[in-house]
Protein backbone atom coordinates (compact mmCIF):
# COMPACT_ATOMS: atom_id res chain seq x y z
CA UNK A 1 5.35 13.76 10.11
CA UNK A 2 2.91 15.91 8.46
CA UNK A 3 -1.21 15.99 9.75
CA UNK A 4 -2.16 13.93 7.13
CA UNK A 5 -0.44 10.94 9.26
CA UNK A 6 -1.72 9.93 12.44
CA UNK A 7 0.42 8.56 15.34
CA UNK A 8 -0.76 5.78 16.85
CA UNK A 9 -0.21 4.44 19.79
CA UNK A 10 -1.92 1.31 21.78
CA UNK A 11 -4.22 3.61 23.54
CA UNK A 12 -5.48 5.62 19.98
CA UNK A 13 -5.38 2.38 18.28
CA UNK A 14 -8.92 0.76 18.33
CA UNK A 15 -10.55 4.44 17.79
CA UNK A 16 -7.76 5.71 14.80
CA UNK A 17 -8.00 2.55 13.02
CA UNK A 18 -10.57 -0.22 13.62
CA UNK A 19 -13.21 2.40 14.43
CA UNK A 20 -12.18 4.23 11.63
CA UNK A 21 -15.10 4.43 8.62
CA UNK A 22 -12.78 4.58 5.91
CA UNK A 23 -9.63 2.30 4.52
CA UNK A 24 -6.94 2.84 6.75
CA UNK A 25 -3.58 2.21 5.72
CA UNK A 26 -0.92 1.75 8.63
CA UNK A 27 2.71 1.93 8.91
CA UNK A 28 4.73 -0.40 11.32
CA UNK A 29 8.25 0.92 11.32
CA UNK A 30 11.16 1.56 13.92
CA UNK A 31 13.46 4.85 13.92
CA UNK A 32 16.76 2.63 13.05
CA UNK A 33 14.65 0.56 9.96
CA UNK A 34 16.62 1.71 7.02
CA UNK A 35 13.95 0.82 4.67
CA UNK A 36 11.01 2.82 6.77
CA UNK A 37 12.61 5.46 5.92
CA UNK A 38 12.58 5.40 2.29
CA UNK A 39 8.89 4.42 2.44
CA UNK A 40 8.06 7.62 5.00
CA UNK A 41 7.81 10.09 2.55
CA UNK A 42 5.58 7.84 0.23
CA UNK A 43 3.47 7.58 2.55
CA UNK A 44 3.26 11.81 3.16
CA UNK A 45 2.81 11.99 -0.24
CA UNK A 46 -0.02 9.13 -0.19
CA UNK A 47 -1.85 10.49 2.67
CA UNK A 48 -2.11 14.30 0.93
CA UNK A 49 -3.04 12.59 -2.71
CA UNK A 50 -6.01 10.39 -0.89
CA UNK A 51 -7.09 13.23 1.79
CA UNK A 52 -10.60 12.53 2.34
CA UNK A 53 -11.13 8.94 0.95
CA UNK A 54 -9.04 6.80 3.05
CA UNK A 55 -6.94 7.63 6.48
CA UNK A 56 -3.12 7.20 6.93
CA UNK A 57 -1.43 6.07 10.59
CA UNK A 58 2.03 5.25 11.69
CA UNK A 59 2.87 2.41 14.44
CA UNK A 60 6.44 2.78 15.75
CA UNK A 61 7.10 -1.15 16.80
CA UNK A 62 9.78 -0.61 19.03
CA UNK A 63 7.14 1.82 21.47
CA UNK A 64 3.95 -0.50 20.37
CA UNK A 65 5.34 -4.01 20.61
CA UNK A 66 2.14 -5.09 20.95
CA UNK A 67 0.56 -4.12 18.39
CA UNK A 68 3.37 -5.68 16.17
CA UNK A 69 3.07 -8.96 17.92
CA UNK A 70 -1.14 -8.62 17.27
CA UNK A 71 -0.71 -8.33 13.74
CA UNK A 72 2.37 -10.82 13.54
CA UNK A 73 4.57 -7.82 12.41
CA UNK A 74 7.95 -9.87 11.34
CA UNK A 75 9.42 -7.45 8.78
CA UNK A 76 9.33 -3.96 8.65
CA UNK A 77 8.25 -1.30 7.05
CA UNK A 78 4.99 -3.84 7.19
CA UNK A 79 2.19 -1.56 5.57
CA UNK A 80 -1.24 -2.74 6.57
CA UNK A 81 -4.44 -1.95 5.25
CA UNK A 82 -7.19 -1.91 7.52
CA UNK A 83 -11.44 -2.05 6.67
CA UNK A 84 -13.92 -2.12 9.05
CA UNK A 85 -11.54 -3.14 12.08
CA UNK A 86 -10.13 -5.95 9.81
CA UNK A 87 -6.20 -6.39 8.01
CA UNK A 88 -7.72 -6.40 4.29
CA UNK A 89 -3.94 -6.79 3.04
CA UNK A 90 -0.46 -5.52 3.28
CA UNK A 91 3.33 -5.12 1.99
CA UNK A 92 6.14 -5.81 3.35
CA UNK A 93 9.69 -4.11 2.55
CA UNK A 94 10.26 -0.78 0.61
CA UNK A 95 7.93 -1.02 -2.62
CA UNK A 96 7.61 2.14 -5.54
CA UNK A 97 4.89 4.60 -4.87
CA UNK A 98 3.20 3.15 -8.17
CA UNK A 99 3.08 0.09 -6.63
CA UNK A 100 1.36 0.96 -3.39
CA UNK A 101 -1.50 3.54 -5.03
CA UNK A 102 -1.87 0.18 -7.47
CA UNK A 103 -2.88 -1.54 -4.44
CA UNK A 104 -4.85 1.50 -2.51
CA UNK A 105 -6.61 1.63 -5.91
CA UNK A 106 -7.89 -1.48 -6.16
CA UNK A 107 -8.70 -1.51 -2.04
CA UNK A 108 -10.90 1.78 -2.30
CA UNK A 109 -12.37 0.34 -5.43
């Protein structure tokens, strides 16, 4: 995981992403989630193409069950996008980079 990704955890949640002044978009995954894995480098590659106007975080689910059950997680990778402390929207599943800076687009508007 590059910089450009933050780690979050339940203790850096409220401060790395509903304290956070810009759109946030986070990823719930798991280390065995086939389909997290495909989406992980989109996301890199999101988080360095949108340095500066938005922030980028990554929730493991198995370590943050938590926060998964908070956001009533059910599928993952579950990315969530997150404005002023509030889920604004999300996707569920594996989805094409198009689709996803479509959406991040038309969030940052």
């Amino acid at each position: 995981m590059s910089d450009a990704v933050k780690n979050v955890t339940l203790d850096s949640f409220d401060q790395d992403v509903l304290q956070a002044g810009t759109l946030v978009l986070v990823d719930f995954w798991a280390t065995w989630c086939g389909p997290c894995k495909i989406v992980a480098p989109v996301v890199e590659e999101l988080a360095k193409e949108y340095e500066g106007k938005m922030s980028f975080a990554k929730i493991n689910t198995d370590e943050n069950p938590d926060l998964a059950s908070r956001y009533n997680i059910r599928g993952i990778p579950t990315l969530a996008f997150f404005k002023e402390g509030n889920v604004v929207d999300q996707v569920v599943g594996a989805v094409p980079k198009a689709q996803l800076k479509s959406k991040i687009d038309s969030l940052l508007g």
